[in-house]
PDB file of N, CA and C in Angstrom:
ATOM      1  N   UNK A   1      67.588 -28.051 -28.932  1.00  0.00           N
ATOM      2  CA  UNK A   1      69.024 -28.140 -28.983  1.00  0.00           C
ATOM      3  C   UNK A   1      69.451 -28.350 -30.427  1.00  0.00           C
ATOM      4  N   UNK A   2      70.144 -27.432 -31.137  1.00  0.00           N
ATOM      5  CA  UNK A   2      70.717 -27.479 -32.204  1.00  0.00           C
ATOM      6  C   UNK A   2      72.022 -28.505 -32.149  1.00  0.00           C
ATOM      7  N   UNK A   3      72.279 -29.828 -33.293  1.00  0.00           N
ATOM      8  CA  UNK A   3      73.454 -30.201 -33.401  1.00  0.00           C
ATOM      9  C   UNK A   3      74.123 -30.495 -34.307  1.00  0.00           C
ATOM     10  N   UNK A   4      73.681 -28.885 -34.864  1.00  0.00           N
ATOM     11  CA  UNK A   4      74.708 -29.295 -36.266  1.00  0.00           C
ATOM     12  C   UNK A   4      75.568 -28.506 -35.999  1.00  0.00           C
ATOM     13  N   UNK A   5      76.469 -28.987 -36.774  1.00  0.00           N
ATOM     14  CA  UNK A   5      77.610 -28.068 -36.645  1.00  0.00           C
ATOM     15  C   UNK A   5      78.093 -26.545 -37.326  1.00  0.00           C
ATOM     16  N   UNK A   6      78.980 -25.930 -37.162  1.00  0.00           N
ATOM     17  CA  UNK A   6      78.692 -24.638 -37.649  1.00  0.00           C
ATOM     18  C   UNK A   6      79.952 -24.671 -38.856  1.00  0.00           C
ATOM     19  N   UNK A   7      79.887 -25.147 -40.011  1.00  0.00           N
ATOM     20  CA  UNK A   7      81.074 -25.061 -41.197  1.00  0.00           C
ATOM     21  C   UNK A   7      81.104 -23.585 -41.654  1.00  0.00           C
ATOM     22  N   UNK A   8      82.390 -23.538 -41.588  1.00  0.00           N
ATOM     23  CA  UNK A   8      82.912 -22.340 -42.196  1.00  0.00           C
ATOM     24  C   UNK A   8      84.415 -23.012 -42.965  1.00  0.00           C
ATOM     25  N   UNK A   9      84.207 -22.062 -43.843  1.00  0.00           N
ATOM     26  CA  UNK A   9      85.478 -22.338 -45.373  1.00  0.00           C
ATOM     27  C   UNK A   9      86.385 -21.179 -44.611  1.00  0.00           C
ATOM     28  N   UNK A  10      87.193 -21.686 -44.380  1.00  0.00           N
ATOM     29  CA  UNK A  10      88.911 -20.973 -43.866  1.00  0.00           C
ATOM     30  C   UNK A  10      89.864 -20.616 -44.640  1.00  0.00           C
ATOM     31  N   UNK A  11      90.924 -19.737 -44.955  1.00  0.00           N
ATOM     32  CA  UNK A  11      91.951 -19.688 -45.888  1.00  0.00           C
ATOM     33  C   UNK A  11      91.932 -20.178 -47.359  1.00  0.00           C
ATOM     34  N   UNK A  12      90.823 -20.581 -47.603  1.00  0.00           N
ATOM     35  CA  UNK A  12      90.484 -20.275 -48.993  1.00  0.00           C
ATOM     36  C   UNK A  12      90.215 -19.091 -49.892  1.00  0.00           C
ATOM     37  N   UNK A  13      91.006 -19.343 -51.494  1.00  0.00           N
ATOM     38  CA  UNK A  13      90.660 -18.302 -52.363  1.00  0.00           C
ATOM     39  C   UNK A  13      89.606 -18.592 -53.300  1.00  0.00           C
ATOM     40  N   UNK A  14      88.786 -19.066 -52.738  1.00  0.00           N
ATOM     41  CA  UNK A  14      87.322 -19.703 -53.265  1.00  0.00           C
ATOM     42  C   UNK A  14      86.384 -18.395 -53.399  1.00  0.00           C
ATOM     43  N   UNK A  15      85.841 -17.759 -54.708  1.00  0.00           N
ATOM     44  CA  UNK A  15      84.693 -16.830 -54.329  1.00  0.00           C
ATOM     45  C   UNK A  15      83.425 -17.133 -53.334  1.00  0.00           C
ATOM     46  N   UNK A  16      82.801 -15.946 -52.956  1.00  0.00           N
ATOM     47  CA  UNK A  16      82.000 -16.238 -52.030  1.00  0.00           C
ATOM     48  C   UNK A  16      80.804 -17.069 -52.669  1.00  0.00           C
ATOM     49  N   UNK A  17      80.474 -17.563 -53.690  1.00  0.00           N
ATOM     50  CA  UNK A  17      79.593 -18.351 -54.583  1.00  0.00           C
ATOM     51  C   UNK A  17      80.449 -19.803 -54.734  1.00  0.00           C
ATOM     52  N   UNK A  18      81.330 -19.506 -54.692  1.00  0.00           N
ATOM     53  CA  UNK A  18      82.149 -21.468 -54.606  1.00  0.00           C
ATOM     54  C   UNK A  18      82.113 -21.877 -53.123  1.00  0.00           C
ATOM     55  N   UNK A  19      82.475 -20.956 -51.973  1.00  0.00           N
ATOM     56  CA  UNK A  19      82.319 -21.329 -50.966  1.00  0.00           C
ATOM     57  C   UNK A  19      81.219 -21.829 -50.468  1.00  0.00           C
ATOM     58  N   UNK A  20      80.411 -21.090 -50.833  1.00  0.00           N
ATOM     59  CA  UNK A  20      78.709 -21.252 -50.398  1.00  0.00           C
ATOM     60  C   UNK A  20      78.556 -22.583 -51.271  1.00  0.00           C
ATOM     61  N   UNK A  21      78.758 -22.929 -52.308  1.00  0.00           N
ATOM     62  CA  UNK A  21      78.447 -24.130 -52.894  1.00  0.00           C
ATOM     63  C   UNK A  21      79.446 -25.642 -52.310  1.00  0.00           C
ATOM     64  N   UNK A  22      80.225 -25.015 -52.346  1.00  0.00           N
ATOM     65  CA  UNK A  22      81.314 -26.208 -50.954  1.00  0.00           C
ATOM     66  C   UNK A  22      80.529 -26.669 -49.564  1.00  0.00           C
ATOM     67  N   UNK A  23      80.188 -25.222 -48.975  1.00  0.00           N
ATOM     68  CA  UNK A  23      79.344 -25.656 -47.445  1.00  0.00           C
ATOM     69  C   UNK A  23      77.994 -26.458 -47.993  1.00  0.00           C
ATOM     70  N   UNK A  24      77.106 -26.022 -48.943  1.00  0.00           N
ATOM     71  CA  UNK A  24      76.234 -27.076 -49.199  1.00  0.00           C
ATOM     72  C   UNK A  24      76.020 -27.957 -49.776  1.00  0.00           C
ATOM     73  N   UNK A  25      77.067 -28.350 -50.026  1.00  0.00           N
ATOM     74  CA  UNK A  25      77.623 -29.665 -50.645  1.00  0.00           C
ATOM     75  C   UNK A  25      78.256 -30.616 -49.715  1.00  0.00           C
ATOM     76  N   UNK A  26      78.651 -29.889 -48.712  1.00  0.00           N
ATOM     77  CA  UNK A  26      79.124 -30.870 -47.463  1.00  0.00           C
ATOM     78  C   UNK A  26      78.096 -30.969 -46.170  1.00  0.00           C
ATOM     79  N   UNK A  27      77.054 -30.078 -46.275  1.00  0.00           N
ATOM     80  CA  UNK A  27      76.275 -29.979 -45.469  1.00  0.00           C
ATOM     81  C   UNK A  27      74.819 -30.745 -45.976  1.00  0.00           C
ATOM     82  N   UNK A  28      74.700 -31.181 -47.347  1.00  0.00           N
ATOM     83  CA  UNK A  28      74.249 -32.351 -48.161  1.00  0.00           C
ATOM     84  C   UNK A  28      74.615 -33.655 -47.534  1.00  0.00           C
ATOM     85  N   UNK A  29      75.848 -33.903 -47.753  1.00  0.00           N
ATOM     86  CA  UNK A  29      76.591 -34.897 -47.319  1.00  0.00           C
ATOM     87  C   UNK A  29      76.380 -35.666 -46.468  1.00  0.00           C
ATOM     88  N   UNK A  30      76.710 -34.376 -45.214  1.00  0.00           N
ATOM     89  CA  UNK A  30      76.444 -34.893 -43.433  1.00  0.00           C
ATOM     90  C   UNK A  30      74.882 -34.953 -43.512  1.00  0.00           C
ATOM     91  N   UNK A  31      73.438 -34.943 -43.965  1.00  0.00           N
ATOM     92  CA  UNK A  31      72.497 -35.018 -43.974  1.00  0.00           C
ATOM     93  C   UNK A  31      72.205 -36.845 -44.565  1.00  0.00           C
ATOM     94  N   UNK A  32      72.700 -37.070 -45.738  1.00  0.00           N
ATOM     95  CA  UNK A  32      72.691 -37.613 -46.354  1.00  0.00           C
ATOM     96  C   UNK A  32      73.158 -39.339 -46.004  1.00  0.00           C
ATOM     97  N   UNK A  33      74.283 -39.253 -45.015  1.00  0.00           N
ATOM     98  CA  UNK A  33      74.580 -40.135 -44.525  1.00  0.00           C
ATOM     99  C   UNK A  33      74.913 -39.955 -42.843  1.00  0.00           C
ATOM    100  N   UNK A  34      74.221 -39.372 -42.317  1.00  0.00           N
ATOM    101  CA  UNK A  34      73.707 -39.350 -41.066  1.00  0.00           C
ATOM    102  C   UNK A  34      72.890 -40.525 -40.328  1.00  0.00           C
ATOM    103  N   UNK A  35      73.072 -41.349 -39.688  1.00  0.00           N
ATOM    104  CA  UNK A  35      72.430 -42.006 -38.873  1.00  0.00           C
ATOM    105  C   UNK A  35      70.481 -42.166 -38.658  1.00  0.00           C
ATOM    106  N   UNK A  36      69.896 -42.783 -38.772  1.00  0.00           N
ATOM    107  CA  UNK A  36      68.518 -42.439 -38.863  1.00  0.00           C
ATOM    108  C   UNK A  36      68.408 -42.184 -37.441  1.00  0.00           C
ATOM    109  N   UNK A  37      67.019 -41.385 -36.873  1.00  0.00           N
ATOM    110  CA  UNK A  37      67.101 -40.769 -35.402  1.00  0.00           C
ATOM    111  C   UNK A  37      66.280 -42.126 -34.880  1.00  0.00           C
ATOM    112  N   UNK A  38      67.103 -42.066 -33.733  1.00  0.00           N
ATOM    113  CA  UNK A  38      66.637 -43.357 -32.971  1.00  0.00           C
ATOM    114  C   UNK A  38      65.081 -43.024 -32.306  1.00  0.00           C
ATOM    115  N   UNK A  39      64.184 -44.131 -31.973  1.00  0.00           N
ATOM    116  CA  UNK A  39      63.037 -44.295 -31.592  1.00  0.00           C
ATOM    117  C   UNK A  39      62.917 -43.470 -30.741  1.00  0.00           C
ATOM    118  N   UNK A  40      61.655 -42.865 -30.291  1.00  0.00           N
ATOM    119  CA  UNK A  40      61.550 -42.744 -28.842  1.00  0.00           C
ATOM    120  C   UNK A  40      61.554 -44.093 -27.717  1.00  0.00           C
ATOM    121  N   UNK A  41      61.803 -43.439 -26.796  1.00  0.00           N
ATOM    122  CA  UNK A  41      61.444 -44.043 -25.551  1.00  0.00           C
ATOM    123  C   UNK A  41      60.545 -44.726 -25.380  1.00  0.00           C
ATOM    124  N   UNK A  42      60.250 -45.991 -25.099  1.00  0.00           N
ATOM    125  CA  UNK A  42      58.696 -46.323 -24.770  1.00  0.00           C
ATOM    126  C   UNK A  42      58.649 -47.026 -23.138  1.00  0.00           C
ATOM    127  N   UNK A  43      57.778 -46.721 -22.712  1.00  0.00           N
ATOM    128  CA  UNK A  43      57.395 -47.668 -21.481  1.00  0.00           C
ATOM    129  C   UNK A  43      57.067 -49.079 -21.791  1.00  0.00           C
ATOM    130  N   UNK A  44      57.686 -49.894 -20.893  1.00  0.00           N
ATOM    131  CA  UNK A  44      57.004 -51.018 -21.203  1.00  0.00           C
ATOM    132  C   UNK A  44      55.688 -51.046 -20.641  1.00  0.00           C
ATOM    133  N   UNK A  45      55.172 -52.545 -21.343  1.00  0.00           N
ATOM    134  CA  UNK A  45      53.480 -52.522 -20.399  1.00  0.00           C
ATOM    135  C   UNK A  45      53.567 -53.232 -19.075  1.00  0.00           C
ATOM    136  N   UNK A  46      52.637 -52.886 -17.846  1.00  0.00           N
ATOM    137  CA  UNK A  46      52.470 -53.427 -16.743  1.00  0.00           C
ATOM    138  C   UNK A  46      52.809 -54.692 -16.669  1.00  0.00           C
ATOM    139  N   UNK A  47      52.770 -55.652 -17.362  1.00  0.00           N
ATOM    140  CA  UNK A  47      52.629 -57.308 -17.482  1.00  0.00           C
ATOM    141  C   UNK A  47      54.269 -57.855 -17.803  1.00  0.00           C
ATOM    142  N   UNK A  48      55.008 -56.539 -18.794  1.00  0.00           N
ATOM    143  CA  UNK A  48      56.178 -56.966 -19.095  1.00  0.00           C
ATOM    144  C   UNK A  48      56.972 -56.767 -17.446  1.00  0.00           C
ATOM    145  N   UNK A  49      56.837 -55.435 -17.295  1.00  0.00           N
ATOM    146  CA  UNK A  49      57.332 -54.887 -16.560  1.00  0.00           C
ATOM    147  C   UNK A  49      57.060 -56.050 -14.798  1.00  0.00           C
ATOM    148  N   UNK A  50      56.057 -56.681 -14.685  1.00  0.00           N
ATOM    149  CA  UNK A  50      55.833 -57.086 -13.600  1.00  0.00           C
ATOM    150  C   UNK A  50      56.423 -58.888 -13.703  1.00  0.00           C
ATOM    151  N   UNK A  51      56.552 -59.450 -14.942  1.00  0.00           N
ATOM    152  CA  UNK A  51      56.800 -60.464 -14.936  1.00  0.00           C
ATOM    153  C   UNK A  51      58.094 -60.135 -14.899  1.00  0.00           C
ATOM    154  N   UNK A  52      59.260 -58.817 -15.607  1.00  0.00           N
ATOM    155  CA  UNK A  52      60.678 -58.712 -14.969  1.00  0.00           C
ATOM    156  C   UNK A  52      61.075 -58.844 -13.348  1.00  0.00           C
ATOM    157  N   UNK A  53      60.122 -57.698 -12.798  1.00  0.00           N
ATOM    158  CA  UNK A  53      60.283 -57.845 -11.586  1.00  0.00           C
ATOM    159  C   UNK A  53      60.121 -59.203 -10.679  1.00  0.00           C
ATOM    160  N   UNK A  54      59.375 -59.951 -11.059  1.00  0.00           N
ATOM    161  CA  UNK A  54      58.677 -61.121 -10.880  1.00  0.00           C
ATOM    162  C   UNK A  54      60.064 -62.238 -10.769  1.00  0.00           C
ATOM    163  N   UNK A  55      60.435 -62.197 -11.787  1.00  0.00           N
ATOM    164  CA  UNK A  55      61.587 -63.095 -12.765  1.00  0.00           C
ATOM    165  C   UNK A  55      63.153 -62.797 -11.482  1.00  0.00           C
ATOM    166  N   UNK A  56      63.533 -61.033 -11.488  1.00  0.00           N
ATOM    167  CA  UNK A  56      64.246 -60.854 -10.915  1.00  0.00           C
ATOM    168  C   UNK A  56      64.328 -61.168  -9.444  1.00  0.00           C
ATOM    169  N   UNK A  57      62.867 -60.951  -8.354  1.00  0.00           N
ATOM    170  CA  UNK A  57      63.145 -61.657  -7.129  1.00  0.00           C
ATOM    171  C   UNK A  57      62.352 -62.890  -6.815  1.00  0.00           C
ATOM    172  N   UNK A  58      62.917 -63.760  -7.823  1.00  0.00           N
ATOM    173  CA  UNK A  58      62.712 -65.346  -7.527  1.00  0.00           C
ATOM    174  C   UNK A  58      64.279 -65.818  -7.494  1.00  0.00           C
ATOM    175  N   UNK A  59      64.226 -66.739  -7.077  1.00  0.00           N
ATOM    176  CA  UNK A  59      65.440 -67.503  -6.795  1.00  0.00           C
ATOM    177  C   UNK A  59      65.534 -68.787  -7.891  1.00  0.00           C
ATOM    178  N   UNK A  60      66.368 -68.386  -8.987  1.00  0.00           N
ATOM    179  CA  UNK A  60      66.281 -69.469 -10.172  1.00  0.00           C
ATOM    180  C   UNK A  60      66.247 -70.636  -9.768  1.00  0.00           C
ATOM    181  N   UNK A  61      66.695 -71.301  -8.619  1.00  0.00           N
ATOM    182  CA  UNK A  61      66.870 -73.079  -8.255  1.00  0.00           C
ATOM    183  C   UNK A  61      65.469 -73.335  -7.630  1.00  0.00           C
ATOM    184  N   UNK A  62      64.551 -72.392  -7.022  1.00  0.00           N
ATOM    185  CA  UNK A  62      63.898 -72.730  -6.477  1.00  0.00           C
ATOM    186  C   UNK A  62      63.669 -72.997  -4.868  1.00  0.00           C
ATOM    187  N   UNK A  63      64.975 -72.610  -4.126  1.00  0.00           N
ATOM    188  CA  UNK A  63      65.637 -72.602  -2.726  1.00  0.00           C
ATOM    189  C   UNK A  63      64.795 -71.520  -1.915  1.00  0.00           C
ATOM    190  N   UNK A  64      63.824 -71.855  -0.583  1.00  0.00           N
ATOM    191  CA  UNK A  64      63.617 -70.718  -0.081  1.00  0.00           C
ATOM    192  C   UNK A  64      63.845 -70.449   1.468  1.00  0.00           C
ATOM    193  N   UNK A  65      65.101 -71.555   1.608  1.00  0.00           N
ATOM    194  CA  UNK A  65      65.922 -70.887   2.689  1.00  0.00           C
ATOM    195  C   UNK A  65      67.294 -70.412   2.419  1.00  0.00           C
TER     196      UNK A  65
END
């Protein structure tokens, strides 16, 4: 999946060598201060994952009627 965007210079009397230097100068830019790409995904491990479940059907007071 591509997500960059597609810049194009509009109604400008910019030669086709200023334009082209405009789009990669703004397409610098958006690179430049772009967001770093978030982590992958990870699974947790069996132990995390079982002491959540664990945690979630207990009854915090301790009540087991």
């Amino acid at each position: 999946m591509n997500r960059r965007p597609r810049l194009e210079l509009r109604g400008s009397s910019a030669s086709p060598e200023e334009a082209a230097a405009v789009i990669a100068a703004v397409e610098r830019f958006m690179r430049d201060t772009a967001p770093p790409p978030a982590p992958p995904a990870r699974r947790p491990s069996p132990w995390i994952r079982a002491a959540l479940l664990e945690g979630v059907n207990r009854d915090p007071w301790g009540f087991t009627g």
